[in-house]
N, C-alpha and C. Protein backbone atom coordinates (compact mmCIF):
# COMPACT_ATOMS: atom_id res chain seq x y z
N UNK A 1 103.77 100.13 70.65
CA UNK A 1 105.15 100.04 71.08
C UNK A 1 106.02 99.90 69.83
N UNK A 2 106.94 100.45 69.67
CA UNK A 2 107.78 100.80 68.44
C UNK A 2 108.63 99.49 68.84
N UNK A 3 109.28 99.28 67.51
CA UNK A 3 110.36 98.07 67.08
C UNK A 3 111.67 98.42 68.54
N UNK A 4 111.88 99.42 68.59
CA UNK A 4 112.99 99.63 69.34
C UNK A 4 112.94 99.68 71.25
N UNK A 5 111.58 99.79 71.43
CA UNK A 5 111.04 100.12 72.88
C UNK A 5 110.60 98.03 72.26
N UNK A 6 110.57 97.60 71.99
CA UNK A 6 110.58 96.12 72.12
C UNK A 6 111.56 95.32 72.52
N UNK A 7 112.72 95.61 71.58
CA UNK A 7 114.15 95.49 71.40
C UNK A 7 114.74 95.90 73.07
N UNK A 8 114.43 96.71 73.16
CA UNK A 8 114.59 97.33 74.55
C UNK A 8 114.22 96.37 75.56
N UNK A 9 112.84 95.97 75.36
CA UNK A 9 112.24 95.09 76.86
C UNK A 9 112.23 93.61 76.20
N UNK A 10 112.70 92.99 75.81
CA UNK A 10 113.68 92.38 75.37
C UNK A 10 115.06 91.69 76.39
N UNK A 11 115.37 92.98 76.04
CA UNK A 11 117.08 92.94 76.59
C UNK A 11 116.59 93.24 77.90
N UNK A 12 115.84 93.92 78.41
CA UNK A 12 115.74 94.16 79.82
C UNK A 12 115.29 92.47 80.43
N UNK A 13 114.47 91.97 79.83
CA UNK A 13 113.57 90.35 80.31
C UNK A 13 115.29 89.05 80.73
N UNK A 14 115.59 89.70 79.13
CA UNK A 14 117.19 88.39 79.30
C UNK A 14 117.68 88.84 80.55
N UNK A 15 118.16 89.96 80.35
CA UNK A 15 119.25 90.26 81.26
C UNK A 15 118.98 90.13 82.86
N UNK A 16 117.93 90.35 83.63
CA UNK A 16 116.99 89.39 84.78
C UNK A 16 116.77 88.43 84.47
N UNK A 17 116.68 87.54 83.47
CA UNK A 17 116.66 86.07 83.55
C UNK A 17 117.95 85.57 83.89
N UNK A 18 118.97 86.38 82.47
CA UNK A 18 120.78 85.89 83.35
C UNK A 18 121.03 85.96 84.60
N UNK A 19 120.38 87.23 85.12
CA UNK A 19 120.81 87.08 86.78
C UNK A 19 120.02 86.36 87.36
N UNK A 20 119.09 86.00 87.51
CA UNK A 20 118.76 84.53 88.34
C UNK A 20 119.29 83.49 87.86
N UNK A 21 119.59 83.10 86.63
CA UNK A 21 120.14 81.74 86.44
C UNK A 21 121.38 82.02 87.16
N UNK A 22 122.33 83.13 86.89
CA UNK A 22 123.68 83.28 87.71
C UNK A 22 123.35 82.46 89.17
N UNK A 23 122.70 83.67 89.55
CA UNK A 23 122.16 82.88 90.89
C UNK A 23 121.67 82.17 91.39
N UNK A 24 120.90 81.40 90.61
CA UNK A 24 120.45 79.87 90.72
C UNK A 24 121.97 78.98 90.70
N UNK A 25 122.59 79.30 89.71
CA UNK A 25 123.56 77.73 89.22
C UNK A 25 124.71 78.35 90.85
N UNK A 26 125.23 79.43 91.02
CA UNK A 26 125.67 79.74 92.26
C UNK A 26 124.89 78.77 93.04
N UNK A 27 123.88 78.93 93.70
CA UNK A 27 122.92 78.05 94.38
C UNK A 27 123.00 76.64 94.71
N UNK A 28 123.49 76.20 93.14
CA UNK A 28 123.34 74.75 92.93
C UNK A 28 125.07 74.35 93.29
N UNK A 29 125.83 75.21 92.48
CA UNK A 29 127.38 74.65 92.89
C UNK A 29 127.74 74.66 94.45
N UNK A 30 127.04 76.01 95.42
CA UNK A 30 127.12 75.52 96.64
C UNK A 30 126.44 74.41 97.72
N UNK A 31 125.21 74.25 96.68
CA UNK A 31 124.47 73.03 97.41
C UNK A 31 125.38 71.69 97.36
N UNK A 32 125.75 71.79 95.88
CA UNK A 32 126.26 70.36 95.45
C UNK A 32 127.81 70.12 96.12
N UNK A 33 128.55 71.34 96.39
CA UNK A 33 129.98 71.08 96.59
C UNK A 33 129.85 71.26 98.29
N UNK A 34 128.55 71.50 99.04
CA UNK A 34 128.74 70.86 100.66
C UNK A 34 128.16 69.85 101.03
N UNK A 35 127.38 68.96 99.57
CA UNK A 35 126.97 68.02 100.64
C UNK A 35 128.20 67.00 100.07
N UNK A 36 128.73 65.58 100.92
CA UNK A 36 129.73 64.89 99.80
C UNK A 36 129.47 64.14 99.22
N UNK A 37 128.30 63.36 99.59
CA UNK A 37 127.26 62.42 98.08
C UNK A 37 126.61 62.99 97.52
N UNK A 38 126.66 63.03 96.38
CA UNK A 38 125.47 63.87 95.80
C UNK A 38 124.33 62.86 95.13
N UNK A 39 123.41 62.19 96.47
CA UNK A 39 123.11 61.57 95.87
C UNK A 39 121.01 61.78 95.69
N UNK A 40 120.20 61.51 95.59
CA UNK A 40 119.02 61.67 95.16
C UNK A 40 118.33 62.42 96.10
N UNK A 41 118.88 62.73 97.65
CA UNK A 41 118.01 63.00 98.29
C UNK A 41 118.76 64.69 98.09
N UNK A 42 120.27 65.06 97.43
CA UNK A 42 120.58 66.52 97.46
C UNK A 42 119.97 66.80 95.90
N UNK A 43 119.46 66.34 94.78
CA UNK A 43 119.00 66.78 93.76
C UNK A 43 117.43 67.19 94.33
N UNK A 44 116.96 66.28 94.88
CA UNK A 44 115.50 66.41 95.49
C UNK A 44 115.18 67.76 95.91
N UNK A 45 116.01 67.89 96.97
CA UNK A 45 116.57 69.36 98.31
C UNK A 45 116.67 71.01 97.16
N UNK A 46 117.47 70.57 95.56
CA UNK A 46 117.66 71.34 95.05
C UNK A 46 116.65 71.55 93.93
N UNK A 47 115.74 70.59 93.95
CA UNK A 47 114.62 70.72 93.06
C UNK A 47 113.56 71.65 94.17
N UNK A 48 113.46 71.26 94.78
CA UNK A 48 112.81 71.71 95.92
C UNK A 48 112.52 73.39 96.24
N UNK A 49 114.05 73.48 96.60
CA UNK A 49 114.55 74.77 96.55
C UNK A 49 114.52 76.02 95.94
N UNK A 50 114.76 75.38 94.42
CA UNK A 50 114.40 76.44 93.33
C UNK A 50 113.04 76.46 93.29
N UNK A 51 112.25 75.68 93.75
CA UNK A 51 110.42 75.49 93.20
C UNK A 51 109.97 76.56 94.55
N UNK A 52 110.46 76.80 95.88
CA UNK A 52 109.96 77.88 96.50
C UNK A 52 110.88 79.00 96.28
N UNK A 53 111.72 79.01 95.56
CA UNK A 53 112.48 80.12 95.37
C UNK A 53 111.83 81.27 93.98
N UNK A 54 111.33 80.47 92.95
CA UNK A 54 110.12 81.00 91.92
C UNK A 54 108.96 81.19 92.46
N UNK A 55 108.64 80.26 93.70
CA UNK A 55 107.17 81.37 94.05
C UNK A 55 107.21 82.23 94.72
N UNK A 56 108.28 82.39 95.55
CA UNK A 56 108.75 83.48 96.39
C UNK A 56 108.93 84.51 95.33
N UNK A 57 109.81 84.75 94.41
CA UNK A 57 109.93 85.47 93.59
C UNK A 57 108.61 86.28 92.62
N UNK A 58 107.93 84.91 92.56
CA UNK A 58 106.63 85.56 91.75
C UNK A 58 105.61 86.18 92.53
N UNK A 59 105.61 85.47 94.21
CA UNK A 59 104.83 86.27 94.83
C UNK A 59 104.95 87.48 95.06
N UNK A 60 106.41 88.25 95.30
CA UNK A 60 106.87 89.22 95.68
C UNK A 60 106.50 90.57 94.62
N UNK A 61 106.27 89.80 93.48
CA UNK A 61 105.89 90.86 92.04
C UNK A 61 104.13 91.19 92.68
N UNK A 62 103.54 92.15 93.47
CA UNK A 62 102.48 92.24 93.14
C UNK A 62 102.19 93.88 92.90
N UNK A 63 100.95 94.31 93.50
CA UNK A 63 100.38 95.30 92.88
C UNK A 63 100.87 96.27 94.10
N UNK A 64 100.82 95.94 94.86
CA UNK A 64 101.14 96.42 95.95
C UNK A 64 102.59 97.13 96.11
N UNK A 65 103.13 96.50 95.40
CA UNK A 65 104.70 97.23 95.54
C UNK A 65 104.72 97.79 94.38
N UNK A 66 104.00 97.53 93.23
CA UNK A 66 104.16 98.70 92.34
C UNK A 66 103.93 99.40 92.54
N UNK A 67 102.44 99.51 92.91
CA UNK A 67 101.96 101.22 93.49
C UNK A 67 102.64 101.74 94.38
N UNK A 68 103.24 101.32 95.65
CA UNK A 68 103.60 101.99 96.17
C UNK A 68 105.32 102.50 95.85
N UNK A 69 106.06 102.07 94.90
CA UNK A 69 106.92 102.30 93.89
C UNK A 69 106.48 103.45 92.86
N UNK A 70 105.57 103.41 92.17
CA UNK A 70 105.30 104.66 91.50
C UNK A 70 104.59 105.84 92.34
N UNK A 71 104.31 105.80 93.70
CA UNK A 71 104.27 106.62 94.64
C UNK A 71 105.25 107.58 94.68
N UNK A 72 106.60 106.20 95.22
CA UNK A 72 107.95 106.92 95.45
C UNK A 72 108.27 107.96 94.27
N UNK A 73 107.90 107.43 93.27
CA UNK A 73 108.83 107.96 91.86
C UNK A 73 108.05 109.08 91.63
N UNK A 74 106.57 109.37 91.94
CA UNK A 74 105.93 110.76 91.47
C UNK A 74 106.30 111.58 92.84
N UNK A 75 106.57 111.54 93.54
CA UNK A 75 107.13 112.10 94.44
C UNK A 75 107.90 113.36 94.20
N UNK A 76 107.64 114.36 94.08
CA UNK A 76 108.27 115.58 93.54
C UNK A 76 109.55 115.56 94.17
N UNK A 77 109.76 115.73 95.32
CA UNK A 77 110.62 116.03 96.65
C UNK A 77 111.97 114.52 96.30
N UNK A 78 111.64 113.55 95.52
CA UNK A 78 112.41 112.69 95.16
C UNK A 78 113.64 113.07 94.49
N UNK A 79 114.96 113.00 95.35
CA UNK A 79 116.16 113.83 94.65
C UNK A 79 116.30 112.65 93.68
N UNK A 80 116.48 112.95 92.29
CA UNK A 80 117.57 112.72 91.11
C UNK A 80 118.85 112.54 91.06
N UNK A 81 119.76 112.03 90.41
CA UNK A 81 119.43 110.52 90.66
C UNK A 81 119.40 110.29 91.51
N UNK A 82 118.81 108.45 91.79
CA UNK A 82 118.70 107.76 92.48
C UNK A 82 118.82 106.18 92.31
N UNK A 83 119.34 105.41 93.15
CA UNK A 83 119.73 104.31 92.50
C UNK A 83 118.68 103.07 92.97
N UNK A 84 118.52 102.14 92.55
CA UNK A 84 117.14 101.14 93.05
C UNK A 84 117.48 100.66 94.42
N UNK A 85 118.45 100.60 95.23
CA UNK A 85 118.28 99.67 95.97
C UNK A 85 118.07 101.03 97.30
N UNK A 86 117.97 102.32 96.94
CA UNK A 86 117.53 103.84 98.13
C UNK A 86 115.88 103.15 97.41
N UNK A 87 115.21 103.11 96.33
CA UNK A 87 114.02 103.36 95.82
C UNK A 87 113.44 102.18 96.47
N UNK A 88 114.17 100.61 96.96
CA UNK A 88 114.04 99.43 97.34
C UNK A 88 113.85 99.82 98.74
N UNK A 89 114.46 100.52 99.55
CA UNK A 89 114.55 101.03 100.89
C UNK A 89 113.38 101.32 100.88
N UNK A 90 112.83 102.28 100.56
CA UNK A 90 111.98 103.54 100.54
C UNK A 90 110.62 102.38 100.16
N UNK A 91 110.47 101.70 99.18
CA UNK A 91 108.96 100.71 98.96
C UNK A 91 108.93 99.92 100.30
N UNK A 92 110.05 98.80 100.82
CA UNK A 92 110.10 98.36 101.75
C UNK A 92 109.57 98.95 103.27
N UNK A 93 110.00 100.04 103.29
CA UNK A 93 109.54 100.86 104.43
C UNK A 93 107.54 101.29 104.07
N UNK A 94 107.31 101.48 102.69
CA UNK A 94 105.75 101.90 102.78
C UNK A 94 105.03 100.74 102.93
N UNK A 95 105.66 99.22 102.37
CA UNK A 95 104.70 98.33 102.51
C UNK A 95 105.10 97.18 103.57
N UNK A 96 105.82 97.28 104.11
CA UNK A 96 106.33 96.92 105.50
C UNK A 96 106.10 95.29 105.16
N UNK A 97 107.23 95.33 103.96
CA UNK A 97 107.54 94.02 104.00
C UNK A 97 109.01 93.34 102.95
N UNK A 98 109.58 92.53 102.89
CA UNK A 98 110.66 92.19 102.35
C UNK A 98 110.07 92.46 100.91
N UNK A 99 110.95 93.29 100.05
CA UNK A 99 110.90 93.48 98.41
C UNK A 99 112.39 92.88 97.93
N UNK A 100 111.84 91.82 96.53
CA UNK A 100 113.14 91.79 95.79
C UNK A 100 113.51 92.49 94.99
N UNK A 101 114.96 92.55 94.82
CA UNK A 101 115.42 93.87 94.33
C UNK A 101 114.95 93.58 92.46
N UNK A 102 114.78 92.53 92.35
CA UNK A 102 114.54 91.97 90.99
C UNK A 102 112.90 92.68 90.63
N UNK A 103 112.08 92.22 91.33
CA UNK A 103 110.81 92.92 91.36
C UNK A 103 111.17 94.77 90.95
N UNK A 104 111.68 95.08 91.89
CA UNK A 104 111.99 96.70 91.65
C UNK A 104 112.22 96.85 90.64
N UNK A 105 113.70 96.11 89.85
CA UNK A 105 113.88 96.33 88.48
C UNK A 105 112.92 96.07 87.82
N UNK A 106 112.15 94.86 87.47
CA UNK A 106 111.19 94.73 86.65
C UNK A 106 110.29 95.69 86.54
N UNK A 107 109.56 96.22 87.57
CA UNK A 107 108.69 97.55 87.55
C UNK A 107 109.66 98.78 86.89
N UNK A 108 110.83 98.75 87.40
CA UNK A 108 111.55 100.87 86.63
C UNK A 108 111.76 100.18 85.61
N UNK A 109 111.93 98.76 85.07
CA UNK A 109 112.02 98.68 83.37
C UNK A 109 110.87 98.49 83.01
N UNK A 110 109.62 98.30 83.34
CA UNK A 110 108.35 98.67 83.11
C UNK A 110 107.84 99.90 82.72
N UNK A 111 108.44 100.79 84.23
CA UNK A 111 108.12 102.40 83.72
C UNK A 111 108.89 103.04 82.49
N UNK A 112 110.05 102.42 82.67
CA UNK A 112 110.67 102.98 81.54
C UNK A 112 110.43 102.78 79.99
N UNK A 113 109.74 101.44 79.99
CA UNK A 113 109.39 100.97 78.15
C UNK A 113 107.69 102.08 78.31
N UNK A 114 107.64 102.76 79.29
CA UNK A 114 106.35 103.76 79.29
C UNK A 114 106.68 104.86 79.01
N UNK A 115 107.90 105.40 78.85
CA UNK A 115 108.56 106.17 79.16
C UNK A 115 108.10 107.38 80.55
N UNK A 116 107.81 106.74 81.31
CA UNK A 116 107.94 107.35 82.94
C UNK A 116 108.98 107.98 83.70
N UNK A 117 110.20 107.10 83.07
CA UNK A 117 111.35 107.43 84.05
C UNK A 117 112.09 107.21 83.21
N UNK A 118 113.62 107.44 83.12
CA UNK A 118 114.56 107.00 82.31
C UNK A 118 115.84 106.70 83.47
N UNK A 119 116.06 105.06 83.03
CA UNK A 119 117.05 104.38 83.66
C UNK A 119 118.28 104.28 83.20
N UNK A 120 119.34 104.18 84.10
CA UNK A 120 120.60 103.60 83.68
C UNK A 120 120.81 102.06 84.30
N UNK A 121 121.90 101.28 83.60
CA UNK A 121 122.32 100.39 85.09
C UNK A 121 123.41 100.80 85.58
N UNK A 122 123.69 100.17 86.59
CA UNK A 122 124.84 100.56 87.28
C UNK A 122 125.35 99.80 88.21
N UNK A 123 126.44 99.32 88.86
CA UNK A 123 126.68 98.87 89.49
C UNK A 123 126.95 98.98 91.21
N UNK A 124 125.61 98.85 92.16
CA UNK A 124 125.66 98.84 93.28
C UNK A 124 126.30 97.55 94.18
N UNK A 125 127.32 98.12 95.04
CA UNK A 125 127.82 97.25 95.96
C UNK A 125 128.63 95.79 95.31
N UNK A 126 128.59 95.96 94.18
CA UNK A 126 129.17 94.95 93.60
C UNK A 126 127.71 94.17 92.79
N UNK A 127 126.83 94.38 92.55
CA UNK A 127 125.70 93.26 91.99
C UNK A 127 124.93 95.10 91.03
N UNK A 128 124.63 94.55 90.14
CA UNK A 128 123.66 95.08 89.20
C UNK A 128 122.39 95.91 89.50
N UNK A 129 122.50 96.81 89.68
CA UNK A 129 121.75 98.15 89.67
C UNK A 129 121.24 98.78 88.89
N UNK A 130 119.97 99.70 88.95
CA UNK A 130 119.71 100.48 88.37
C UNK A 130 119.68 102.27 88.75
N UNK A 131 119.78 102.67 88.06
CA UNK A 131 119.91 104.57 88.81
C UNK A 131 118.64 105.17 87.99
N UNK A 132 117.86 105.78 88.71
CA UNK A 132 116.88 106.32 87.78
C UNK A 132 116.89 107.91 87.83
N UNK A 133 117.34 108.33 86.43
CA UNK A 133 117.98 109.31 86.26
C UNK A 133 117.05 110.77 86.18
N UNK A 134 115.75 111.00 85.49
CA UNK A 134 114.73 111.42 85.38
C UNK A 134 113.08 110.37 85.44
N UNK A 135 112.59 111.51 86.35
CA UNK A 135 110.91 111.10 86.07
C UNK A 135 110.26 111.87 85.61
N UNK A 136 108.85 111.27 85.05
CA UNK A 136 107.60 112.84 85.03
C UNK A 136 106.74 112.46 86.17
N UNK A 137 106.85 112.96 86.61
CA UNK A 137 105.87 112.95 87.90
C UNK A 137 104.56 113.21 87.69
N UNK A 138 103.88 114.15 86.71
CA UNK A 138 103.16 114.33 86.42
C UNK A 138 102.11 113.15 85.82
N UNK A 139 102.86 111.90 84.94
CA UNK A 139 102.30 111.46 84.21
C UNK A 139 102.55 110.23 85.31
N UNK A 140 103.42 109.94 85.97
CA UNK A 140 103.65 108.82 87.54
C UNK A 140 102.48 109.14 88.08
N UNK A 141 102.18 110.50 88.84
CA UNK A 141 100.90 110.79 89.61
C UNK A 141 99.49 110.27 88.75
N UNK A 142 99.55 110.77 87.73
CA UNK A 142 98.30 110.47 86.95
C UNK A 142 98.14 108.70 87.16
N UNK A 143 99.30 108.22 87.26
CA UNK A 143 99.17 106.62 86.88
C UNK A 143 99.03 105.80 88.07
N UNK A 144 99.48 106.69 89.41
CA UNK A 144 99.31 105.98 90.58
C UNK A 144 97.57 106.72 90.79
N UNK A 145 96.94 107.90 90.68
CA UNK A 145 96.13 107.64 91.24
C UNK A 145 94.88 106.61 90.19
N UNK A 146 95.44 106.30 89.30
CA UNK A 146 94.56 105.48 88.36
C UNK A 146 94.64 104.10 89.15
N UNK A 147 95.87 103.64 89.30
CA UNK A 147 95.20 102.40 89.95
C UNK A 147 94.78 102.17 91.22
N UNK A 148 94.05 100.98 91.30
CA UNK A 148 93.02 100.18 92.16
C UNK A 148 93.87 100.35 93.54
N UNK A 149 93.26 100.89 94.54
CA UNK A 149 93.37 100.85 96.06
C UNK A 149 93.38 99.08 96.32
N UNK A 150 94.30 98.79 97.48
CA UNK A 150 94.31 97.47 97.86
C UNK A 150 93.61 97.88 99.24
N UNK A 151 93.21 96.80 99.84
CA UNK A 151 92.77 97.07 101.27
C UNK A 151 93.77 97.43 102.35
N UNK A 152 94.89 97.31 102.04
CA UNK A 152 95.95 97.54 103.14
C UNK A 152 96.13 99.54 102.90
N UNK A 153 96.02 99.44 101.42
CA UNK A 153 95.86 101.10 101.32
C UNK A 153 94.78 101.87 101.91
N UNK A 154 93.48 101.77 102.09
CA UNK A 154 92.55 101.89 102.25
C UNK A 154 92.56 102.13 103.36
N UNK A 155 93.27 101.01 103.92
CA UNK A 155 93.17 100.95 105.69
C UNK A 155 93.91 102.30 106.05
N UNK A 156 94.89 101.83 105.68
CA UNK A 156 95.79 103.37 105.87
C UNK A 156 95.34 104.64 105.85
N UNK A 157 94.90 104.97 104.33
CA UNK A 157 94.22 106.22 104.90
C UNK A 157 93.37 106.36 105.38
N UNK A 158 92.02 105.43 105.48
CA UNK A 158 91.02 105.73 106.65
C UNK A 158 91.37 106.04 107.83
N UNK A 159 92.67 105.49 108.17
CA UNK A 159 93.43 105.46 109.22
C UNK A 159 93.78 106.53 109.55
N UNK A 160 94.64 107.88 108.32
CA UNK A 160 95.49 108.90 108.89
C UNK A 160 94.13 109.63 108.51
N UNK A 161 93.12 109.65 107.97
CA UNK A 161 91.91 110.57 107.30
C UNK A 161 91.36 110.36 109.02
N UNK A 162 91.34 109.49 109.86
CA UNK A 162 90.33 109.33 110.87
C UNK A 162 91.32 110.27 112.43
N UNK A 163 92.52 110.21 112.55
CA UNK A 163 93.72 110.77 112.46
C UNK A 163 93.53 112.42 112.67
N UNK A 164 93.34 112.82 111.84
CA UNK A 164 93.37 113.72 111.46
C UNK A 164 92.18 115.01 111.92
């Protein structure tokens, strides 16, 4: 990895860390300004809070939504651009379950310090976006069928292979 594809993921790591702290201390000024004591049992509530709010977050990062994310992206038929939270739609619907949009980014700034895809940000709906402007599909395909089948994949196609 060159000095500059570092520099790069880098700035990609801060800049998702700023936005959760944004959204954490948001978090905390509305916790703190509805209750009207703020006294040991609302610090507790907000210690609390953030401690399932990081495992929620870390759980949501797995293998499972990557792959089926670099699915989407080798996807020939995938119109250009496209912005993360259609690419967030589209994983959500294959793995039939709530994805954070933070996870998504972390993976297309993943693909991208691979050079897989090339991203912009952008601003969706008012909150921080990404648009992913080009892929190689070629070298996406190569990389989704490299990794490891989960059992929920498995199931599936035994499923449409039996189907069929």
């Amino acid at each position: 990895m060159s000095s500059w594809e570092e520099i790069q993921a880098v700035k990609v790591k801060r800049n998702i860390l700023r936005e959760k702290l944004e959204k954490r201390k948001k978090e905390r000024q509305d916790l703190l300004g509805n209750s009207s004591p703020a006294g040991p049992g609302a610090v507790t509530g907000l210690i609390k809070n953030e401690t399932s709010n990081s495992l929620s977050e870390d759980k949501d990062i797995d293998a499972e939504v990557e792959k089926y994310l670099v699915q989407v992206l080798a996807d020939q038929s995938l119109i250009l651009p496209t912005n993360s939270a259609q690419i967030a739609e589209r994983v959500e619907k294959g793995v039939h379950k709530t994805v954070l949009r933070d996870s998504i980014a972390y993976y297309l700034h993943k693909l991208a310090m691979q050079n897989m895809i090339k991203i912009k940000e952008v601003s969706i709906g008012g909150t921080v976006g990404y648009e992913v402007i080009s892929a190689e599909h070629i070298n996406l395909k190569a990389l989704y069928d490299d990794m490891p089948k989960s059992d929920r994949w498995q199931k599936s196609s035994n499923h449409k292979a039996a189907r069929k």
